[in-house]
PDB file of N, CA and C in Angstrom:
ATOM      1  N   UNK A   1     169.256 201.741  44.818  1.00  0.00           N
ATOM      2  CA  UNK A   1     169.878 200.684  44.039  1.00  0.00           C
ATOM      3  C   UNK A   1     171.390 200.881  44.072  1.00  0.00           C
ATOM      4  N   UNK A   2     172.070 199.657  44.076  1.00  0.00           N
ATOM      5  CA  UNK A   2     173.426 199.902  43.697  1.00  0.00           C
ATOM      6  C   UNK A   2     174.292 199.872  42.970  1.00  0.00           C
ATOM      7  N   UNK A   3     175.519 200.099  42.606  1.00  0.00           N
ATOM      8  CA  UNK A   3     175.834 200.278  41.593  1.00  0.00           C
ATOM      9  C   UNK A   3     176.821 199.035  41.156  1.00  0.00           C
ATOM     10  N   UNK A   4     176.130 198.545  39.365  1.00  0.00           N
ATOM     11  CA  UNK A   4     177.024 196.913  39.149  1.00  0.00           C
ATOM     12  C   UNK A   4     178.574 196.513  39.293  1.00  0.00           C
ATOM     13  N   UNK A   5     178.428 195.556  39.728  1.00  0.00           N
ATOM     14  CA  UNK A   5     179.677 195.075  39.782  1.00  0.00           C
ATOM     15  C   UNK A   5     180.323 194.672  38.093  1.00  0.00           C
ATOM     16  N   UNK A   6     181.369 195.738  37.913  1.00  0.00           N
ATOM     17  CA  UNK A   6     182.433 195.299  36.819  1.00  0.00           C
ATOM     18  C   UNK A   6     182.985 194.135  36.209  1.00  0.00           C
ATOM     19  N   UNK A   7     183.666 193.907  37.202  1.00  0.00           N
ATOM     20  CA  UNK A   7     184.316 192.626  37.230  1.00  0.00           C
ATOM     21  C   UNK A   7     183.887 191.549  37.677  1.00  0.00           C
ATOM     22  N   UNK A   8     182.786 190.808  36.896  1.00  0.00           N
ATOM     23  CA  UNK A   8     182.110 189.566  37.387  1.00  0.00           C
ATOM     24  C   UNK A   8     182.431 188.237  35.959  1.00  0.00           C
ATOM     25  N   UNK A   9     183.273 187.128  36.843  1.00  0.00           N
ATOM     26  CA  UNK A   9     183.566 185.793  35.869  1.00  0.00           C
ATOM     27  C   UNK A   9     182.798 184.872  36.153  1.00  0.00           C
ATOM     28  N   UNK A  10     182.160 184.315  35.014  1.00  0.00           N
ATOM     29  CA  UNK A  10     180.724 183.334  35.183  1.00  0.00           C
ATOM     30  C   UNK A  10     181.313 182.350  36.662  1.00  0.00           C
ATOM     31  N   UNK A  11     180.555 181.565  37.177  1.00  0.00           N
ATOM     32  CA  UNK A  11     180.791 180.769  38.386  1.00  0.00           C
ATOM     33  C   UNK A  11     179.584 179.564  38.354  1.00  0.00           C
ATOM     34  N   UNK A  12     179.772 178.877  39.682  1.00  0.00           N
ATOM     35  CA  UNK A  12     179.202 177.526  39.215  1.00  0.00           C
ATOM     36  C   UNK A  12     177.926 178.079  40.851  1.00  0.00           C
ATOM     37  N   UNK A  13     176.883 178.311  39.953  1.00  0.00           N
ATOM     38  CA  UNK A  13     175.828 178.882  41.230  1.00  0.00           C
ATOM     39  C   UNK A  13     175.407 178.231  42.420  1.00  0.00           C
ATOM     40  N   UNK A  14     175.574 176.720  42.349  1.00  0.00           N
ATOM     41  CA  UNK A  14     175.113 175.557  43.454  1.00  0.00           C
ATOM     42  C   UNK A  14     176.709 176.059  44.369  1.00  0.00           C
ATOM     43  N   UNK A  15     177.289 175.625  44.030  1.00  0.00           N
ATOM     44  CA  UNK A  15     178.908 176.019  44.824  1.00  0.00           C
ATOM     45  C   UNK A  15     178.612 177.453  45.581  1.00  0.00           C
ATOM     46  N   UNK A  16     178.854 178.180  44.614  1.00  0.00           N
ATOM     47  CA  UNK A  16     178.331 179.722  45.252  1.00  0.00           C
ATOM     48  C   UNK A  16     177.466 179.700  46.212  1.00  0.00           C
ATOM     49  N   UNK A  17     176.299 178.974  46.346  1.00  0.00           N
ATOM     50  CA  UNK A  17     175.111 179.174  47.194  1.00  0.00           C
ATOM     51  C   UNK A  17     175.716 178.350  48.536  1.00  0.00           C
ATOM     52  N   UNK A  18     175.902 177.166  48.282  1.00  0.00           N
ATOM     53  CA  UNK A  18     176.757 176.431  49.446  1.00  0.00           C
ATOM     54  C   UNK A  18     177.582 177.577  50.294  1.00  0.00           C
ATOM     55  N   UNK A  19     178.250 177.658  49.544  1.00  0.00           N
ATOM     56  CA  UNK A  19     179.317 178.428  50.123  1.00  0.00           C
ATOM     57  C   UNK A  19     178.941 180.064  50.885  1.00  0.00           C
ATOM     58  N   UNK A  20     178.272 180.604  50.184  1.00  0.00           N
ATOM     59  CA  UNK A  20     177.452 181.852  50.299  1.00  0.00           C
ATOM     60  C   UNK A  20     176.691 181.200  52.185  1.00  0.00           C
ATOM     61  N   UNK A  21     175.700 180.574  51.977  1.00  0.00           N
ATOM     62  CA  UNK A  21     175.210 179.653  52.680  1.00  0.00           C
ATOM     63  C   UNK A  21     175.802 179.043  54.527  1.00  0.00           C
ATOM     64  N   UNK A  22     176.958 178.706  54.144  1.00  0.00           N
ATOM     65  CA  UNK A  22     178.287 178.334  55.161  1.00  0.00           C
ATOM     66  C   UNK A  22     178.743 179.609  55.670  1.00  0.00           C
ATOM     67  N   UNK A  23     178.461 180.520  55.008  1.00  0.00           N
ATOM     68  CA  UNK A  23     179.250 182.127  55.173  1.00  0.00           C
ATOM     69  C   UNK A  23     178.640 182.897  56.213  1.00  0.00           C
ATOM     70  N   UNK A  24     177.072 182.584  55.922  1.00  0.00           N
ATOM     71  CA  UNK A  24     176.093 183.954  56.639  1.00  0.00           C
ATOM     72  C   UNK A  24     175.950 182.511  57.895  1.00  0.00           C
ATOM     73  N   UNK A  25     175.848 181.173  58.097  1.00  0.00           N
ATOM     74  CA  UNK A  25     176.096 180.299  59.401  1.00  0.00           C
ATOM     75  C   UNK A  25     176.580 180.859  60.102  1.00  0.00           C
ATOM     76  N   UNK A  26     178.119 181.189  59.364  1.00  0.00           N
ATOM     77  CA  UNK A  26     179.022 181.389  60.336  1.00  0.00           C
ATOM     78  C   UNK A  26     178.588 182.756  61.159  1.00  0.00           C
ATOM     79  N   UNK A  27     178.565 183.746  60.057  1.00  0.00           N
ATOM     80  CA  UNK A  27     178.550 185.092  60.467  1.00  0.00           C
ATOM     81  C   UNK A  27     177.103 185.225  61.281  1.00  0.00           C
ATOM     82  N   UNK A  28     176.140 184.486  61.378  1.00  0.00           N
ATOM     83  CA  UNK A  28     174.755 184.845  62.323  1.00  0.00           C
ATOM     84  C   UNK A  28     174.994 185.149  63.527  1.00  0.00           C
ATOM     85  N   UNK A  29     176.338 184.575  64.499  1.00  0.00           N
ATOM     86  CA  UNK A  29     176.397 184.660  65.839  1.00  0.00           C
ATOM     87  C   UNK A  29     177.627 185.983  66.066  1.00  0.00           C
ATOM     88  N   UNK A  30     177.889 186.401  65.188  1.00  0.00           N
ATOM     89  CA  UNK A  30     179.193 187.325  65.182  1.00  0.00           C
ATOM     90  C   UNK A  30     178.216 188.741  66.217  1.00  0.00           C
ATOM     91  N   UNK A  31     179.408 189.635  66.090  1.00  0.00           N
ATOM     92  CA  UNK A  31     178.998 191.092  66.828  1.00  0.00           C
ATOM     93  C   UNK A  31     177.845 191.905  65.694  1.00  0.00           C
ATOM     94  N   UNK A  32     176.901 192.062  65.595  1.00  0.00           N
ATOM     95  CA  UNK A  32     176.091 192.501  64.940  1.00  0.00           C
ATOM     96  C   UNK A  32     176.530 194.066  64.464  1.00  0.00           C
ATOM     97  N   UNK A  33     177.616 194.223  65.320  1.00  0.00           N
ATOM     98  CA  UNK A  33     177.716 195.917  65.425  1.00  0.00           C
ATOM     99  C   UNK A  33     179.095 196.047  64.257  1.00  0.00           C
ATOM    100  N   UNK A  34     179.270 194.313  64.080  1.00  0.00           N
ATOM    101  CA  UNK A  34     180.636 194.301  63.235  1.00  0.00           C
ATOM    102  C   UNK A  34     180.142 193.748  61.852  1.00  0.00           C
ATOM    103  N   UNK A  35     179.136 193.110  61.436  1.00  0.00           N
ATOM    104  CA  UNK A  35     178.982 192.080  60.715  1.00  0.00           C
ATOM    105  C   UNK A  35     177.614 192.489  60.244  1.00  0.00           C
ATOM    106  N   UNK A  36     177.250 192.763  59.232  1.00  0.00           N
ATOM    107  CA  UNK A  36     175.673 192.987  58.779  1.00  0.00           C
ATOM    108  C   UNK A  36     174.908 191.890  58.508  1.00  0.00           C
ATOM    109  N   UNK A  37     175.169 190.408  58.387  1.00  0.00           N
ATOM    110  CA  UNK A  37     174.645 189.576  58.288  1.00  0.00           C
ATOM    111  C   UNK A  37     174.233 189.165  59.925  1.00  0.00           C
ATOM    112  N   UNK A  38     175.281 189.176  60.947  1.00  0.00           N
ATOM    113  CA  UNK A  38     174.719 188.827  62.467  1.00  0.00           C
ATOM    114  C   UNK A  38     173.407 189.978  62.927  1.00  0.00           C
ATOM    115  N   UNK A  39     173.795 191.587  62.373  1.00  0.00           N
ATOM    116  CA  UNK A  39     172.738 192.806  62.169  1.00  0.00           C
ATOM    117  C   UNK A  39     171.187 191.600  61.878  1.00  0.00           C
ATOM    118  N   UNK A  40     171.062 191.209  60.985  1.00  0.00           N
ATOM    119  CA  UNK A  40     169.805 190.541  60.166  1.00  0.00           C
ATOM    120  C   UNK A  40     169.372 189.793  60.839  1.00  0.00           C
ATOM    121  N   UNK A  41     170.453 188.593  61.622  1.00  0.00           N
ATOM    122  CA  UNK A  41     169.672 187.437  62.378  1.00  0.00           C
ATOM    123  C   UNK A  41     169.418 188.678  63.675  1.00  0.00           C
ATOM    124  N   UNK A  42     169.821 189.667  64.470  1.00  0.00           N
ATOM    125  CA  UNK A  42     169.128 189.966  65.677  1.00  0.00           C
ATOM    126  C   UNK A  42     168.387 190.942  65.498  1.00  0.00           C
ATOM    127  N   UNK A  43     168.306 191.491  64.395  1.00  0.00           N
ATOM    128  CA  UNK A  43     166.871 192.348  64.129  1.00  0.00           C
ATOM    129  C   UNK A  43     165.794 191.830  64.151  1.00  0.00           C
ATOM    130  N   UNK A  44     164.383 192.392  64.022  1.00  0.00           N
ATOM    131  CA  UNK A  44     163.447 192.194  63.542  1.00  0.00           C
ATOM    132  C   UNK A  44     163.246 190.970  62.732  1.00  0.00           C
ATOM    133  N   UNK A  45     162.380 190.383  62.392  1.00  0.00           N
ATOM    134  CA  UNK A  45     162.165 189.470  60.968  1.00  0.00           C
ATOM    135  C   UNK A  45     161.227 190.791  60.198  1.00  0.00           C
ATOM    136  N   UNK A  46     160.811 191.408  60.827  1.00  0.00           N
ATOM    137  CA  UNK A  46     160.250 192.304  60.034  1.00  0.00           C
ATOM    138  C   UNK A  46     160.873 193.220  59.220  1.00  0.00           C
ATOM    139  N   UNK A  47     162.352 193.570  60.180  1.00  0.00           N
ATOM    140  CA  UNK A  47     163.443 194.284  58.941  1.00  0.00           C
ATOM    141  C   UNK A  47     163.543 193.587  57.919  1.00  0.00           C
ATOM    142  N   UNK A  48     164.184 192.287  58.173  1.00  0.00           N
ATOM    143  CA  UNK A  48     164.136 191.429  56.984  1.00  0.00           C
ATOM    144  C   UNK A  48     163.757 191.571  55.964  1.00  0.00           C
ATOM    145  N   UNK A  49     162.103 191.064  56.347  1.00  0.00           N
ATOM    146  CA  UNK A  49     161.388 190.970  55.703  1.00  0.00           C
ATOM    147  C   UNK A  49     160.966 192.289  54.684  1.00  0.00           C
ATOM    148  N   UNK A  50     161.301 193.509  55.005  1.00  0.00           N
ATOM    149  CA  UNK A  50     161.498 194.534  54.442  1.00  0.00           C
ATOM    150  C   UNK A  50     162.135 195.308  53.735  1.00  0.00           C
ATOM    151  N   UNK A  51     163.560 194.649  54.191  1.00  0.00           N
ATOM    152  CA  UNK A  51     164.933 194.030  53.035  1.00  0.00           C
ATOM    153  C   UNK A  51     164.454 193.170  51.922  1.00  0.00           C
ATOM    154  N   UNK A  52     163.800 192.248  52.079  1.00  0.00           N
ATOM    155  CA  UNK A  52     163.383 191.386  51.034  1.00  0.00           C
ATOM    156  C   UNK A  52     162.528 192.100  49.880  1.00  0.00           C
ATOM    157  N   UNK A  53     161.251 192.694  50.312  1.00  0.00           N
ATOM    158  CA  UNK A  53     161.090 193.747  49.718  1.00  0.00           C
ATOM    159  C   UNK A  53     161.677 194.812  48.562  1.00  0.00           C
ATOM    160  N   UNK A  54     162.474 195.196  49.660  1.00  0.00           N
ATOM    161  CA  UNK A  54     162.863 196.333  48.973  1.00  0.00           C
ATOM    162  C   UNK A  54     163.740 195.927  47.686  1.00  0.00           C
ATOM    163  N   UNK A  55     164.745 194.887  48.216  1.00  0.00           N
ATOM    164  CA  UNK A  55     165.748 193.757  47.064  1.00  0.00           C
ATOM    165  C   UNK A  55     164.884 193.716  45.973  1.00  0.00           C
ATOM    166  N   UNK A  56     163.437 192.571  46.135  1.00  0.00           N
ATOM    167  CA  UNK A  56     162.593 192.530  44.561  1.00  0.00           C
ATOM    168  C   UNK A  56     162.362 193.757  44.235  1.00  0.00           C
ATOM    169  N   UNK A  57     162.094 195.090  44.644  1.00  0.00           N
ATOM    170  CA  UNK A  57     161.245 196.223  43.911  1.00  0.00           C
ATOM    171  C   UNK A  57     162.791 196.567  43.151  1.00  0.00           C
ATOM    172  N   UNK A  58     163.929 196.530  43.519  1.00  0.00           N
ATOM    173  CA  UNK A  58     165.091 196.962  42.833  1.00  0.00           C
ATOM    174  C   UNK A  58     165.432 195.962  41.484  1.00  0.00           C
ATOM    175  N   UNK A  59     165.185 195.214  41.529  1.00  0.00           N
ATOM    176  CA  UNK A  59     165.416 193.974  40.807  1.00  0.00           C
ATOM    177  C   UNK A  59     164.379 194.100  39.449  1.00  0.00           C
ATOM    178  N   UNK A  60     163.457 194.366  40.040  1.00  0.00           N
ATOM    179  CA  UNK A  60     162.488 194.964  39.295  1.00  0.00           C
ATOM    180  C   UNK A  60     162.663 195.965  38.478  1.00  0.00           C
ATOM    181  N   UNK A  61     162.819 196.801  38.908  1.00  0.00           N
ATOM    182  CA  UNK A  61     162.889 198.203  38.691  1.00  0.00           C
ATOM    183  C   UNK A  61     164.374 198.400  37.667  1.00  0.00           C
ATOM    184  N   UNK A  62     165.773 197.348  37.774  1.00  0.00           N
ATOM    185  CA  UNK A  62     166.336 197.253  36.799  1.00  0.00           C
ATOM    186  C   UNK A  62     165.973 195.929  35.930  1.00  0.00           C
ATOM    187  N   UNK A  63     165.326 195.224  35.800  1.00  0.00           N
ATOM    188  CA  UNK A  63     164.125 194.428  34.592  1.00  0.00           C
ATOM    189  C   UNK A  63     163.731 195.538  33.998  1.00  0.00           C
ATOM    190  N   UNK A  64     163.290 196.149  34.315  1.00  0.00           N
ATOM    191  CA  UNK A  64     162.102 197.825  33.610  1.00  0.00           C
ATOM    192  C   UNK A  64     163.144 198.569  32.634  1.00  0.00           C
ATOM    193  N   UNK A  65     164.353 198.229  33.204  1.00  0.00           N
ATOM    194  CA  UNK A  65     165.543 199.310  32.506  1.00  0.00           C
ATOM    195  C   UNK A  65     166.239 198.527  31.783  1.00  0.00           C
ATOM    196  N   UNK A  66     166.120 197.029  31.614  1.00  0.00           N
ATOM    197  CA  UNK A  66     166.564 196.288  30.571  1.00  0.00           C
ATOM    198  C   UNK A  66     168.241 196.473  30.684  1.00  0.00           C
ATOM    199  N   UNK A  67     168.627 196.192  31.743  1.00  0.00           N
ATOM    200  CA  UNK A  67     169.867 196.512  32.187  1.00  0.00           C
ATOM    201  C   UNK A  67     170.464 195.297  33.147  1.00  0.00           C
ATOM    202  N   UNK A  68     171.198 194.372  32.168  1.00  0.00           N
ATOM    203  CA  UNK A  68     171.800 193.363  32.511  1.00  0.00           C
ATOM    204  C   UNK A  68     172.734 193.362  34.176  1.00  0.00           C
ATOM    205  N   UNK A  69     173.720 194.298  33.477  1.00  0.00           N
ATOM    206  CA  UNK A  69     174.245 194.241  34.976  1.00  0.00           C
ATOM    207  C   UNK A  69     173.994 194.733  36.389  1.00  0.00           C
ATOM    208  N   UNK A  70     172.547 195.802  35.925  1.00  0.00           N
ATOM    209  CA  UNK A  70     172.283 195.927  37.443  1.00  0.00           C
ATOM    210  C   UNK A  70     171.173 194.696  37.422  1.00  0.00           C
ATOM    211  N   UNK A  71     170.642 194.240  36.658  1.00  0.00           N
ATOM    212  CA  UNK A  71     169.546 192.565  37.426  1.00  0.00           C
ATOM    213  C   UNK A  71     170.455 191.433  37.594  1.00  0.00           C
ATOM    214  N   UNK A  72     172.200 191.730  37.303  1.00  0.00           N
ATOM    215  CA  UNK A  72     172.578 190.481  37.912  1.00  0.00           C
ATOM    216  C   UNK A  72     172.903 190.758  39.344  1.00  0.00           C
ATOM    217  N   UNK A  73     172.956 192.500  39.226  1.00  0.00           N
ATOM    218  CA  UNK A  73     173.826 192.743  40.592  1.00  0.00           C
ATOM    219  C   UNK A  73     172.713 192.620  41.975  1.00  0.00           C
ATOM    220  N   UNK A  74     171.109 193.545  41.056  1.00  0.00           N
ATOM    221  CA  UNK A  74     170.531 193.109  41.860  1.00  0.00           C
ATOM    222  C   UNK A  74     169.602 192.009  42.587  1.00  0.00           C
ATOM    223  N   UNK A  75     169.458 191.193  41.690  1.00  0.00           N
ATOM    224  CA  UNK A  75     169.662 189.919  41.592  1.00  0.00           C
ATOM    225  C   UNK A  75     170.019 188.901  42.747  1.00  0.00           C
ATOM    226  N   UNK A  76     171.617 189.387  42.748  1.00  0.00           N
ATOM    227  CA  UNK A  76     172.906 189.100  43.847  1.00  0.00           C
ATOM    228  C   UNK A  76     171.914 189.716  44.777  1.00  0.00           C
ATOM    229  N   UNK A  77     171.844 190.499  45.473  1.00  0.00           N
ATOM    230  CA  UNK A  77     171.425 190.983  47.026  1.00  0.00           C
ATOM    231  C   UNK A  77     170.026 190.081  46.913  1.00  0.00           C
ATOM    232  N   UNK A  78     169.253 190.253  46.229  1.00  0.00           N
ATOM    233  CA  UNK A  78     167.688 189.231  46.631  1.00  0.00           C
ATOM    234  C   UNK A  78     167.979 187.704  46.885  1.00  0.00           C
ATOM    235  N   UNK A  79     168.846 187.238  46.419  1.00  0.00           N
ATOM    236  CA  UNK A  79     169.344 186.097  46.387  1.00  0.00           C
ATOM    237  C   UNK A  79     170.352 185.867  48.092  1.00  0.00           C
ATOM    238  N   UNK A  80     171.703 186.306  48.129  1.00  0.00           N
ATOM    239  CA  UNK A  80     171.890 186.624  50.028  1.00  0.00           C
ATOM    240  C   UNK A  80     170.610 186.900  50.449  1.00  0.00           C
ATOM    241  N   UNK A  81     169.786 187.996  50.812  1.00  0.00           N
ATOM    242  CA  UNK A  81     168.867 188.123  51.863  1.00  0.00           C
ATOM    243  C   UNK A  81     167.709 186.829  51.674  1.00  0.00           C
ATOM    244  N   UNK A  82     167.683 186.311  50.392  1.00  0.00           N
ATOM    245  CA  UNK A  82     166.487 184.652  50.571  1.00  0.00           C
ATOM    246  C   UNK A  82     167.146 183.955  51.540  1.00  0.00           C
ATOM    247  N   UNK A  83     168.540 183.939  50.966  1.00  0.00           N
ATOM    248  CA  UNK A  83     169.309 182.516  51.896  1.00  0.00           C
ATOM    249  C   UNK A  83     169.272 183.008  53.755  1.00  0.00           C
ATOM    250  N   UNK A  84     169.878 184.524  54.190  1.00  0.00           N
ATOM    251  CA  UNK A  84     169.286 184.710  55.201  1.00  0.00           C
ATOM    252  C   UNK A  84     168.116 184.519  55.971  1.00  0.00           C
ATOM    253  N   UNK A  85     167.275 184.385  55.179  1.00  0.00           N
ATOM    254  CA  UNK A  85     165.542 184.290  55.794  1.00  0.00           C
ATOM    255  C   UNK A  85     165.690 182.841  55.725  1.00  0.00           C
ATOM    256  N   UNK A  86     166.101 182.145  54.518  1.00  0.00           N
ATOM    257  CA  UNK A  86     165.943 180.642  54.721  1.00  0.00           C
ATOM    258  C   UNK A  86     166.728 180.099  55.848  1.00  0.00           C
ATOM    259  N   UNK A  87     167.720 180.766  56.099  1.00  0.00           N
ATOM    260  CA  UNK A  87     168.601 179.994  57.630  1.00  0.00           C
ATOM    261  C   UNK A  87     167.719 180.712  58.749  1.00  0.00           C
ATOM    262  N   UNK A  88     167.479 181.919  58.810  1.00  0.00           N
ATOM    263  CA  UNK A  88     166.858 182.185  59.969  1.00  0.00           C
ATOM    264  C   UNK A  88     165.302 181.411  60.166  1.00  0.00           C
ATOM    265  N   UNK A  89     164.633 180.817  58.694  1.00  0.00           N
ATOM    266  CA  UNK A  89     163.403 179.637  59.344  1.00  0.00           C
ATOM    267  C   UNK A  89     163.640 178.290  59.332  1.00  0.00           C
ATOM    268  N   UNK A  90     165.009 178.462  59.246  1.00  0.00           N
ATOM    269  CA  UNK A  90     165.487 176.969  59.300  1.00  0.00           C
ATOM    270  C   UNK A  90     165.229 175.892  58.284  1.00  0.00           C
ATOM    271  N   UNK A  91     165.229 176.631  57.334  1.00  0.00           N
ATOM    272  CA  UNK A  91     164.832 175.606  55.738  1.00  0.00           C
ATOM    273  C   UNK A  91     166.502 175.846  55.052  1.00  0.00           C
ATOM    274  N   UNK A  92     166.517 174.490  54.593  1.00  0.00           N
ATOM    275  CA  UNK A  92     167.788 174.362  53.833  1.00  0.00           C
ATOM    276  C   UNK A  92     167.831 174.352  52.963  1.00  0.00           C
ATOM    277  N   UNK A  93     169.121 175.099  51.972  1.00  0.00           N
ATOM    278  CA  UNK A  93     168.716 174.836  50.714  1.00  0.00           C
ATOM    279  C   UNK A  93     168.331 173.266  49.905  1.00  0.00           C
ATOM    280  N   UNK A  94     168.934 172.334  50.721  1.00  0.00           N
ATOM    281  CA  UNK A  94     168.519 171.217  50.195  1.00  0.00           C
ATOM    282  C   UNK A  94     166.979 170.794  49.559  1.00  0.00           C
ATOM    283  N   UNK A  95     166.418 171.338  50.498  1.00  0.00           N
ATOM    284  CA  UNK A  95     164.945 171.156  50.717  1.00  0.00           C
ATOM    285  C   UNK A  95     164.486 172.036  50.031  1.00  0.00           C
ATOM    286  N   UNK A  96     164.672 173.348  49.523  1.00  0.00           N
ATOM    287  CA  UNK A  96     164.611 174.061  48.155  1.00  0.00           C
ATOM    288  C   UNK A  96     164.754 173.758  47.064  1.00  0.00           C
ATOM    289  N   UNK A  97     165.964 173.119  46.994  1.00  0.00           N
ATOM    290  CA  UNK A  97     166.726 171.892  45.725  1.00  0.00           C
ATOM    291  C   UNK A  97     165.294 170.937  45.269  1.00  0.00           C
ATOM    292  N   UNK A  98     164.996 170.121  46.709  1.00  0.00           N
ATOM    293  CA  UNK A  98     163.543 169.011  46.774  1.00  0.00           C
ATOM    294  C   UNK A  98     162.723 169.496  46.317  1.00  0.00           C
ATOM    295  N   UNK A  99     162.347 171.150  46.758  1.00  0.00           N
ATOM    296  CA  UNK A  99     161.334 171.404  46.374  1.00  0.00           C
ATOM    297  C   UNK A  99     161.410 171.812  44.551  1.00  0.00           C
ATOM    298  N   UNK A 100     161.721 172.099  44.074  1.00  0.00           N
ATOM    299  CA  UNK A 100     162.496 172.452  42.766  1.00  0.00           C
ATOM    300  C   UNK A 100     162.030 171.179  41.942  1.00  0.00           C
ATOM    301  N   UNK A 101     162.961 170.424  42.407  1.00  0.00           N
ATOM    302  CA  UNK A 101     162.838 169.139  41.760  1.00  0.00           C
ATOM    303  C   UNK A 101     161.552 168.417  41.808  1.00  0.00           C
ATOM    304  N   UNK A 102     160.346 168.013  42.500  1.00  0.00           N
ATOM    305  CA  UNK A 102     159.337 168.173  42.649  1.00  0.00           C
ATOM    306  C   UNK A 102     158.473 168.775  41.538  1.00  0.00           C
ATOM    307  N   UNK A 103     158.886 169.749  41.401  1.00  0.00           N
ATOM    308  CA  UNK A 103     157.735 170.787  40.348  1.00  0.00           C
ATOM    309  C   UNK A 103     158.053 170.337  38.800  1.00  0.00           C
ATOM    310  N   UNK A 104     159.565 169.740  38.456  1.00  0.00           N
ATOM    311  CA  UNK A 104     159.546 169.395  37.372  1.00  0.00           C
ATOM    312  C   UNK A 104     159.387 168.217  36.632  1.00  0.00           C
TER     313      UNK A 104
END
């Protein structure tokens, strides 16, 4: 697990995700050897997918500890590695948004 970020000012999460979103686009085709997000798109999906993993059991595991700033921090990483998996199967967040909206 890692350790929380201090200095965090509330933000507007749809913006963030966009933007977050536009970020790891860009960075998928970069030097993998430079960029840990281009690392993700030419690995495995099974790394990934094992990243993903590991993100909820941490997330978890500070839920258990009733410890705000590490479930926002960890939180933050499960949240990047979804949006990674969602660009690498080619689902947009839009269509997440749809699906969302749908259920309520």
């Amino acid at each position: 697990m890692g350790k929380a970020t201090t200095t965090v000012c509330p933000g507007d999460l749809g913006q963030t995700l966009q933007t977050l979103m536009q970020t790891i686009r860009e960075r998928k085709t970069a030097d993998p050897l430079k960029s840990y997000t281009a690392k993700l798109f030419a690995g495995e999906i099974d790394q990934l997918l094992k990243k993903i993993g590991e993100e909820s059991t941490e997330l978890v595991m500070a839920v258990k500890d009733n410890d705000p700033h590490h479930i926002r921090y960890e939180a933050a990483d499960l949240l990047y590695h979804l949006l990674v998996v969602l660009e690498r199967s080619g689902v947009s967040l839009e269509e997440v948004a749809g699906e969302l909206n749908a259920r309520m």
